[in-house]
C-alpha atoms as a PDB file:
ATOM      1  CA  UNK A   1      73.337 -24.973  31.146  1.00  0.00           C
ATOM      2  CA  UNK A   2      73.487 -23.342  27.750  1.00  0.00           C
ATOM      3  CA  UNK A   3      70.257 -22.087  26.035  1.00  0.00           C
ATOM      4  CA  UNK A   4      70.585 -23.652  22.275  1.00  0.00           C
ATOM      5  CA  UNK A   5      66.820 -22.455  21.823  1.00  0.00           C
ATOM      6  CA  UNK A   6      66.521 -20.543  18.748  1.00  0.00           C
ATOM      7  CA  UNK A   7      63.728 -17.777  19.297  1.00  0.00           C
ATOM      8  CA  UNK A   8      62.557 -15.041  17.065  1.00  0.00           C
ATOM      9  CA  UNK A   9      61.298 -11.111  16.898  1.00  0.00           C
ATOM     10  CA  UNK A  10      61.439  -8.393  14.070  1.00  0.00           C
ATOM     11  CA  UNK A  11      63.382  -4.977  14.563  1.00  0.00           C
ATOM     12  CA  UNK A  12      62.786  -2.728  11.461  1.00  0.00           C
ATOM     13  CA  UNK A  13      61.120  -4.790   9.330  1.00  0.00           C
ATOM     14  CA  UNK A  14      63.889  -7.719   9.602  1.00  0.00           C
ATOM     15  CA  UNK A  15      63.047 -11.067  11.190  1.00  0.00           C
ATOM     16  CA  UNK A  16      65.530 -11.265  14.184  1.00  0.00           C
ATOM     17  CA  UNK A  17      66.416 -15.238  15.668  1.00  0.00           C
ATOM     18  CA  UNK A  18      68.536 -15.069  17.968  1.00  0.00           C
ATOM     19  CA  UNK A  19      69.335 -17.774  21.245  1.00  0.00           C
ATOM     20  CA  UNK A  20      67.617 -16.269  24.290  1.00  0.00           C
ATOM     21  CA  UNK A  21      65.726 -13.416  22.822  1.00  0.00           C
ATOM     22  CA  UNK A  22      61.811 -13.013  22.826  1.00  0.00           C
ATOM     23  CA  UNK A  23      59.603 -12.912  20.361  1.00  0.00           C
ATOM     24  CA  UNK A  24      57.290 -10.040  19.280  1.00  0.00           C
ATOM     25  CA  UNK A  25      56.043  -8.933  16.267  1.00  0.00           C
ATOM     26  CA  UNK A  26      56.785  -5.094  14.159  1.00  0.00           C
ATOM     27  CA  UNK A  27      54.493  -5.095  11.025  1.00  0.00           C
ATOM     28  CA  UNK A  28      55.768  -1.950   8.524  1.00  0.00           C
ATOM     29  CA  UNK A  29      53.104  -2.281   6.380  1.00  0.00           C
ATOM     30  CA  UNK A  30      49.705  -3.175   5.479  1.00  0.00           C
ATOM     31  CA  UNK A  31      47.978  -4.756   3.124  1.00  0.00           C
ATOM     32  CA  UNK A  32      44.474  -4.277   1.857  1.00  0.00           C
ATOM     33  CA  UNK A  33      42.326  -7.281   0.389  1.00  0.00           C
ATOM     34  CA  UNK A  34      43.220 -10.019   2.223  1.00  0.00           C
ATOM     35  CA  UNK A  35      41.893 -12.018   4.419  1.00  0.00           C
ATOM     36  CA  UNK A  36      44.419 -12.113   7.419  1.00  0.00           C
ATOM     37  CA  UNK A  37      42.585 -13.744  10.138  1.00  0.00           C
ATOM     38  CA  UNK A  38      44.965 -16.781   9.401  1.00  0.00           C
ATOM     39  CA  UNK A  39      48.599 -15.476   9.958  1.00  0.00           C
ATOM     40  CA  UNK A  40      47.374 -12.796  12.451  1.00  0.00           C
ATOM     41  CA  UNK A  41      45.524 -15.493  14.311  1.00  0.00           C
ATOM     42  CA  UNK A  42      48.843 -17.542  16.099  1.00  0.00           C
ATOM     43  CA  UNK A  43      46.646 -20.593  16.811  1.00  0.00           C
ATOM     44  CA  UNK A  44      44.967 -20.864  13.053  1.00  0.00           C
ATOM     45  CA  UNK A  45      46.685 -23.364  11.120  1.00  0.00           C
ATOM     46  CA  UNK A  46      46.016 -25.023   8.363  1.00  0.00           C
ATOM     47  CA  UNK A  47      46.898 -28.545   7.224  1.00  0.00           C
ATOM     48  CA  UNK A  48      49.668 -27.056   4.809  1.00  0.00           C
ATOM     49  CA  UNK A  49      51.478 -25.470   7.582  1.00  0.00           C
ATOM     50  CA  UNK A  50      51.359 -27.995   9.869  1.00  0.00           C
ATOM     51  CA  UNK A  51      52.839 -30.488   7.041  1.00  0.00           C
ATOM     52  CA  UNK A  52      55.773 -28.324   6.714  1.00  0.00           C
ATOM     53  CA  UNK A  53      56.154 -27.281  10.267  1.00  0.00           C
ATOM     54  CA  UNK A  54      56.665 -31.210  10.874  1.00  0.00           C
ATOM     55  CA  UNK A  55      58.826 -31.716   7.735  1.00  0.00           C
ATOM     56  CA  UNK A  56      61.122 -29.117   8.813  1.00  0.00           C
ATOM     57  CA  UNK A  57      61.627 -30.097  12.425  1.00  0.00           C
ATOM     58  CA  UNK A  58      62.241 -33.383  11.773  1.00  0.00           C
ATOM     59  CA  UNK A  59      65.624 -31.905   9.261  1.00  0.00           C
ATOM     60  CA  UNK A  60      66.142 -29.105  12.034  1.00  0.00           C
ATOM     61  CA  UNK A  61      66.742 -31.179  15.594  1.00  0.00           C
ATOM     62  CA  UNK A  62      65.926 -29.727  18.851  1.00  0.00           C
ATOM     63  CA  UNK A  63      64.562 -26.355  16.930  1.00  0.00           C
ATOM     64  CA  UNK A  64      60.898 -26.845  17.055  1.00  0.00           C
ATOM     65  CA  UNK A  65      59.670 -23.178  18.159  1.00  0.00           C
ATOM     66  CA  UNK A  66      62.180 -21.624  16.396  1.00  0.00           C
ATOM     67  CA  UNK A  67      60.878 -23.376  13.467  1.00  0.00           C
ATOM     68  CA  UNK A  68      57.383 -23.087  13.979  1.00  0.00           C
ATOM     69  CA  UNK A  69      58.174 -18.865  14.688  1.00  0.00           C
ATOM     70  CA  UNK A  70      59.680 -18.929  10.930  1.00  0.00           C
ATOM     71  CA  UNK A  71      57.235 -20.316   9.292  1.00  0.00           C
ATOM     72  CA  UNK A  72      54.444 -17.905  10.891  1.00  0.00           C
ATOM     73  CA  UNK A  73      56.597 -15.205   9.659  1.00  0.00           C
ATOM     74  CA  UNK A  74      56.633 -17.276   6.192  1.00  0.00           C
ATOM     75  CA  UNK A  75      52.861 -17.545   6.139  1.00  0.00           C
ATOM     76  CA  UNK A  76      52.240 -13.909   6.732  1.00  0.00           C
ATOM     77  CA  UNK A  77      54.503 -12.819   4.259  1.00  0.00           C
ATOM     78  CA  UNK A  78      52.506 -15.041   1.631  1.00  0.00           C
ATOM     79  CA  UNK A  79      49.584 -12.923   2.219  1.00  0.00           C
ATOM     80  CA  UNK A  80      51.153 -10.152   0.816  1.00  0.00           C
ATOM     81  CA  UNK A  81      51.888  -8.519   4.368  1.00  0.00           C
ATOM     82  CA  UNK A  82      55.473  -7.032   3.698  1.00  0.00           C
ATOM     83  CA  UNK A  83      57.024  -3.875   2.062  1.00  0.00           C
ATOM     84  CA  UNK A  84      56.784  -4.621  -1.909  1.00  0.00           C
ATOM     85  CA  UNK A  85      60.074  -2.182  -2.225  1.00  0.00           C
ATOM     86  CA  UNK A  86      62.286  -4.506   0.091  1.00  0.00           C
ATOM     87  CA  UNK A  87      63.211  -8.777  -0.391  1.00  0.00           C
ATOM     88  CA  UNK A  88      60.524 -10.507   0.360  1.00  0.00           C
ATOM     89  CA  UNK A  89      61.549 -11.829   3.449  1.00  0.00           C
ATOM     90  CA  UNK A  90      64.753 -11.141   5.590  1.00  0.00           C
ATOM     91  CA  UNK A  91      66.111 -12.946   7.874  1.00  0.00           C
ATOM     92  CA  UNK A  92      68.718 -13.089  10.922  1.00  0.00           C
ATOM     93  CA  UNK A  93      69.805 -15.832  12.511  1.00  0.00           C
ATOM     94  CA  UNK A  94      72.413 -15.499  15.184  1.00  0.00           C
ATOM     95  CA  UNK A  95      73.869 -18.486  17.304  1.00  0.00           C
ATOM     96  CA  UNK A  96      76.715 -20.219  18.225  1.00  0.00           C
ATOM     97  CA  UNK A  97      78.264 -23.139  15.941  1.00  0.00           C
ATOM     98  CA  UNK A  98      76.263 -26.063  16.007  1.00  0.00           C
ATOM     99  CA  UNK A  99      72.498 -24.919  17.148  1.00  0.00           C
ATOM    100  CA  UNK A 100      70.888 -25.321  13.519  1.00  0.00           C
ATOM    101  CA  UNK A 101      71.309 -21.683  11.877  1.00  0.00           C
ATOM    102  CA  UNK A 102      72.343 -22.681   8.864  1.00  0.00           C
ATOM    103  CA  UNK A 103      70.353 -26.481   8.487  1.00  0.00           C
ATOM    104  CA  UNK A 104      67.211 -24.412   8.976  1.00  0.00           C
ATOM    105  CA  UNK A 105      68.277 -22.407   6.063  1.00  0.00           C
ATOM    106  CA  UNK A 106      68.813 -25.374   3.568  1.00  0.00           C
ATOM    107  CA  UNK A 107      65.273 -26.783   5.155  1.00  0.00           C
ATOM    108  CA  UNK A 108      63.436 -23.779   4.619  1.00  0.00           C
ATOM    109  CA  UNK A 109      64.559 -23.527   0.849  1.00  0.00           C
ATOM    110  CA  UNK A 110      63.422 -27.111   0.185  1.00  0.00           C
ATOM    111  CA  UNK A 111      60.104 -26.461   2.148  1.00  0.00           C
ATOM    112  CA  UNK A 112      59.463 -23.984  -0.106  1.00  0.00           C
ATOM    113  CA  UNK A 113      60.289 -26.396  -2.563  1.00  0.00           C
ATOM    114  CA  UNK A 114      63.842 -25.846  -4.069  1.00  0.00           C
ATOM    115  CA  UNK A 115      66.566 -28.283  -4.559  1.00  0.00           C
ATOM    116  CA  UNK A 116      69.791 -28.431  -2.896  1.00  0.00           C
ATOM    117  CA  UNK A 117      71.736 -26.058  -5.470  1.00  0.00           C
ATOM    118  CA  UNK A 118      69.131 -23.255  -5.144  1.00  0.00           C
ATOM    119  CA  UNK A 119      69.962 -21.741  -2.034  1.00  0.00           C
ATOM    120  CA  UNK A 120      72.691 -19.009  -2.642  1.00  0.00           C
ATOM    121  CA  UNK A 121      75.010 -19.144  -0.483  1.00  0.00           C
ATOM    122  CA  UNK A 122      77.948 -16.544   0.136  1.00  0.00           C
ATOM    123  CA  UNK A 123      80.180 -17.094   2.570  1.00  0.00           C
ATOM    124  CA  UNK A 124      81.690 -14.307   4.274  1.00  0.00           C
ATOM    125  CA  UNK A 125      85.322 -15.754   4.737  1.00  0.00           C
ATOM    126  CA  UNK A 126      85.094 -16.246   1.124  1.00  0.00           C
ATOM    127  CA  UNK A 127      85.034 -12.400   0.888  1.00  0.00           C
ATOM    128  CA  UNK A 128      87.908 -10.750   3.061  1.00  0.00           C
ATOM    129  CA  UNK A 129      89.058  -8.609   0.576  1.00  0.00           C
ATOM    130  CA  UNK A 130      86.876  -5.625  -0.954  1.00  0.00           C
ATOM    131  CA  UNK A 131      88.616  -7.113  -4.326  1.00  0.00           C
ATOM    132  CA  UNK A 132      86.519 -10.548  -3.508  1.00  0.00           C
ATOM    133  CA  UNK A 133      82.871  -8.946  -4.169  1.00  0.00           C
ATOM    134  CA  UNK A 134      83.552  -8.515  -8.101  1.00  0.00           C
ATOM    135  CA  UNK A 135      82.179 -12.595  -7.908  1.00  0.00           C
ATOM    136  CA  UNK A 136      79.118 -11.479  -6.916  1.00  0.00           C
ATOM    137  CA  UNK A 137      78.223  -7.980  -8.592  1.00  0.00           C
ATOM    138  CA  UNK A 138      80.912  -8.516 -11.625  1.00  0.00           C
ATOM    139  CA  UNK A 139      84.742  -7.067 -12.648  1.00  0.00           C
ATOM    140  CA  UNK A 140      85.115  -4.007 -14.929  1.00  0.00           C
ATOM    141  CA  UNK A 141      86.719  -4.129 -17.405  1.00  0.00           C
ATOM    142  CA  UNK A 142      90.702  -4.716 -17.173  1.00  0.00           C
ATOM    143  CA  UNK A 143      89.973  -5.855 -13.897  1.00  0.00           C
ATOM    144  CA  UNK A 144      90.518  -9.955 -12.568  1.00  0.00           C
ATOM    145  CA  UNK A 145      87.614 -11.516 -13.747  1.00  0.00           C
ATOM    146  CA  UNK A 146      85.865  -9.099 -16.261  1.00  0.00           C
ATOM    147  CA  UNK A 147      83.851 -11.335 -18.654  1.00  0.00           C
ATOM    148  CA  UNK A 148      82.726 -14.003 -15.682  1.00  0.00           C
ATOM    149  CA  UNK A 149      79.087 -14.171 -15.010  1.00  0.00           C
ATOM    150  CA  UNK A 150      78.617 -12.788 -11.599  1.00  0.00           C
ATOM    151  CA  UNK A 151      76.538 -14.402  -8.863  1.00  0.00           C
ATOM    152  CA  UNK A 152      74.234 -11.751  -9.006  1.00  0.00           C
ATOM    153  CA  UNK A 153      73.415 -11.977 -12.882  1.00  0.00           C
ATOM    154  CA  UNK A 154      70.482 -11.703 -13.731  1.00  0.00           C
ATOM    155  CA  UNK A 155      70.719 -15.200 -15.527  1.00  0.00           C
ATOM    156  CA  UNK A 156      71.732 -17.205 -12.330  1.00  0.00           C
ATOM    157  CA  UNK A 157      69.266 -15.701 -10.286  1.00  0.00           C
ATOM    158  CA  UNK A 158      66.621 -17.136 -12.892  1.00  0.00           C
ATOM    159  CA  UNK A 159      68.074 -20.592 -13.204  1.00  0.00           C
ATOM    160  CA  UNK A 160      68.028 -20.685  -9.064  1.00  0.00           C
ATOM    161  CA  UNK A 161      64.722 -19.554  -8.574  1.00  0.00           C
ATOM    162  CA  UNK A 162      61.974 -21.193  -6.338  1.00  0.00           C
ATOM    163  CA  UNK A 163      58.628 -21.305  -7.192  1.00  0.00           C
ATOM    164  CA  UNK A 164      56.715 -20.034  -3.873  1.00  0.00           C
ATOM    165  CA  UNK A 165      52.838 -20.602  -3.943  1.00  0.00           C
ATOM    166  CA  UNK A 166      51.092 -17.383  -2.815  1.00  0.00           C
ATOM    167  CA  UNK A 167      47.929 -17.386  -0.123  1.00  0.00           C
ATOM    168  CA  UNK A 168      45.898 -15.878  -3.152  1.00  0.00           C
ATOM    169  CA  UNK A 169      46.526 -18.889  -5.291  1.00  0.00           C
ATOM    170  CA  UNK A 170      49.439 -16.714  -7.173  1.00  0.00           C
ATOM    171  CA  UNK A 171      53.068 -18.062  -7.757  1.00  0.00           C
ATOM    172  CA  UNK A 172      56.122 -15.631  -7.121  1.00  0.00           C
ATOM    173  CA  UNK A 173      59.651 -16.932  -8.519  1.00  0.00           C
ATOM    174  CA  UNK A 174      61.852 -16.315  -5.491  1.00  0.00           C
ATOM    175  CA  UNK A 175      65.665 -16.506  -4.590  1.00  0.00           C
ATOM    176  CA  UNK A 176      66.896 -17.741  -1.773  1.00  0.00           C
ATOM    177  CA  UNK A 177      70.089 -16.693   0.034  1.00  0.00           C
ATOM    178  CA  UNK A 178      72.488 -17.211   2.823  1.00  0.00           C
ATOM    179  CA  UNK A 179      74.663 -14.959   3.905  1.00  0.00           C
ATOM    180  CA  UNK A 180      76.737 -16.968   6.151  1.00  0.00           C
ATOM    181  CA  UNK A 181      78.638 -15.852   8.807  1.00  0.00           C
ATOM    182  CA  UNK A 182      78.997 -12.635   7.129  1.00  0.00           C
ATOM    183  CA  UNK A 183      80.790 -10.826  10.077  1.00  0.00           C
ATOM    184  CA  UNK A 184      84.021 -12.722   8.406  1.00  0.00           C
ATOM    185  CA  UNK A 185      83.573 -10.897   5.862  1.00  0.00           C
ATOM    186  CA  UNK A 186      84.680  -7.298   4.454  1.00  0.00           C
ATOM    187  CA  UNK A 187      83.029  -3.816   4.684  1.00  0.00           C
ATOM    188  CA  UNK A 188      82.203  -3.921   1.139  1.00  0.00           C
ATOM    189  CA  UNK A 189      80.539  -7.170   1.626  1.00  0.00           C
ATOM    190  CA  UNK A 190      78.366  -5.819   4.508  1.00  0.00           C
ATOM    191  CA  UNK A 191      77.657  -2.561   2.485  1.00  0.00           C
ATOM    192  CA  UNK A 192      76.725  -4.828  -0.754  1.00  0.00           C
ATOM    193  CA  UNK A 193      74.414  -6.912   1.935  1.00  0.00           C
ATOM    194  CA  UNK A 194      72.897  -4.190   3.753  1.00  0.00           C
ATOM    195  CA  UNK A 195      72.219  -2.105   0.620  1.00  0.00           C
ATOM    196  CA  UNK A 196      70.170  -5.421  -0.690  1.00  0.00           C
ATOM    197  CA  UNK A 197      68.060  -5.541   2.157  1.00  0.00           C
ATOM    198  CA  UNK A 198      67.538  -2.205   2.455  1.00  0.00           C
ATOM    199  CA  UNK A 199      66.578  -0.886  -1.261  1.00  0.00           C
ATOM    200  CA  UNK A 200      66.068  -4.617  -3.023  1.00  0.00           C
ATOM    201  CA  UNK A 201      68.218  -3.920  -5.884  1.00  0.00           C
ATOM    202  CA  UNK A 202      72.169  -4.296  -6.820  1.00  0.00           C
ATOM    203  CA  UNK A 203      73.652  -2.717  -8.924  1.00  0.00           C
ATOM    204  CA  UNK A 204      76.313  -4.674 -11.218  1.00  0.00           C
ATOM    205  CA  UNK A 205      79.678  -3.747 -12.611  1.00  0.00           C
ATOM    206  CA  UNK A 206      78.228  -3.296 -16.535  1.00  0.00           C
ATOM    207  CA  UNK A 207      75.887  -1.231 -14.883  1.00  0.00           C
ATOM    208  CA  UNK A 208      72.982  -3.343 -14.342  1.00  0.00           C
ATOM    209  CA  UNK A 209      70.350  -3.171 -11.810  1.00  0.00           C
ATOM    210  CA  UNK A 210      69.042  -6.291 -10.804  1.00  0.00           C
ATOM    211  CA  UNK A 211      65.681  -6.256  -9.312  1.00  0.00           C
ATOM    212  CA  UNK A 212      66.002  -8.496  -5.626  1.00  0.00           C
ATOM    213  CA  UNK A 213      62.504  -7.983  -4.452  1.00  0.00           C
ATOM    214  CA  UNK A 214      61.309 -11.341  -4.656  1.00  0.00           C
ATOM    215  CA  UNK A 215      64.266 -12.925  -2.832  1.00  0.00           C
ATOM    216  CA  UNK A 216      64.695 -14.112   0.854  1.00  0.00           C
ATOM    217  CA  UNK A 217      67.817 -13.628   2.671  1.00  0.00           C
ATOM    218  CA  UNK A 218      68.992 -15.595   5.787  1.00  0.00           C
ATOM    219  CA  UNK A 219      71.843 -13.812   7.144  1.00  0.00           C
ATOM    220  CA  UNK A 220      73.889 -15.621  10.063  1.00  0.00           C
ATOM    221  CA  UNK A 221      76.371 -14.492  12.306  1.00  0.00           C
ATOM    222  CA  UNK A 222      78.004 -16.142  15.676  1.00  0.00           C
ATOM    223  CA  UNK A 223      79.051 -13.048  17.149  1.00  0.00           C
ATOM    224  CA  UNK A 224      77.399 -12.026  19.773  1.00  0.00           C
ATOM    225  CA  UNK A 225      76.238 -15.560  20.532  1.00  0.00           C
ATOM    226  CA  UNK A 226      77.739 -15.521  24.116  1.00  0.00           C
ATOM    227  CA  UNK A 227      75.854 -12.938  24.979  1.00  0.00           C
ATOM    228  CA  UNK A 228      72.002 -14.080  23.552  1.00  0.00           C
ATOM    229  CA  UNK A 229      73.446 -17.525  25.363  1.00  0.00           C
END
């Protein structure tokens, strides 16, 4: 029988779900003036994250531990425990179609209390061509497409932004993206993504660097599903 269980584990710094795999835990970095006893403690929860654990499984069907694993991960970065020069929380789901990758995405953006239209989404079939990422970081000029806002604009990102309540009491506007099935996509588009989650920044075609820190990316991927099967 097929294993659709979603599990989860961090390699690097970057929250790894994948069907089959185990979890364990790689913390980069640490904090100082916090209590952690919560989110280091797997069997402290508060009412909070119980509320949302239940809210999201009930959206995300036959994922419970998978959910419950991402919102741990959640609640520990809210403490502050995560590398201020990266996104604030990466993500990557892998799984064939069908097992809840991308519904736990649009659940976890409305858990933290966005609407529908605030998770980003970019599609990697959407970017075959190394031509297609000027709709995300912007055309120069004489190019297709110079003079469109960009996805990336500083603008958008503000008008998309979730308001994510802090452990400390402290609210952090944060974007929320999908990269979705990005393997479809081109080199430049895994560059663009890898240089995001790697340095937190990106830098636009009018030469603008737009500061991705406080952003969350969920990147998923089917290949390699047989094999986590």
């Amino acid at each position: 029988m097929k294993n659709n269980k979603l599990k989860i584990s961090s390699i690097g710094g970057i929250w790894k779900i994948a069907l089959g795999l185990c979890m364990s835990y790689s913390l980069t970095s640490i904090a100082f003036g916090y209590n952690c006893s919560l989110v280091l403690d797997p069997e402290a929860r508060d009412e909070a994250f119980e509320n949302s654990y239940q809210t999201m499984t009930a959206e995300v069907i036959g994922q419970d531990d998978a959910v419950r694993q991402v919102m741990t991960a959640i609640q520990r970065l809210k403490t502050g425990l995560y590398d201020p020069k990266r996104p604030f929380g990466r993500f990557y789901l892998v799984g064939s179609t069908g097992v809840g990758k991308t519904e736990l995405s649009k659940a976890l953006t409305k858990e933290l209390g966005g609407l529908g239209d605030m998770l980003i989404k970019i599609k990697g079939e959407s970017y075959q061509s190394s031509s297609d990422i000027t709709k995300l970081t912007g055309a120069p000029p004489s190019y297709v497409g110079y003079g469109d806002e960009p996805l990336f604009s500083v603008a958008n990102l503000a008008r998309r932004a979730v308001e994510v309540k802090l452990l400390d009491g402290t609210v952090k506007k944060v974007n929320v993206f999908l990269w979705d099935e990005f393997e479809k996509g081109s080199k430049a588009l895994e560059n663009l993504m890898l240089g995001i989650l790697d340095e937190g920044e990106v830098h636009l075609a009018d030469g603008t660097v737009v500061d991705l820190r406080d952003s969350i990316h969920i990147v998923t991927s089917n290949e390699g599903a047989s094999k986590v099967n």
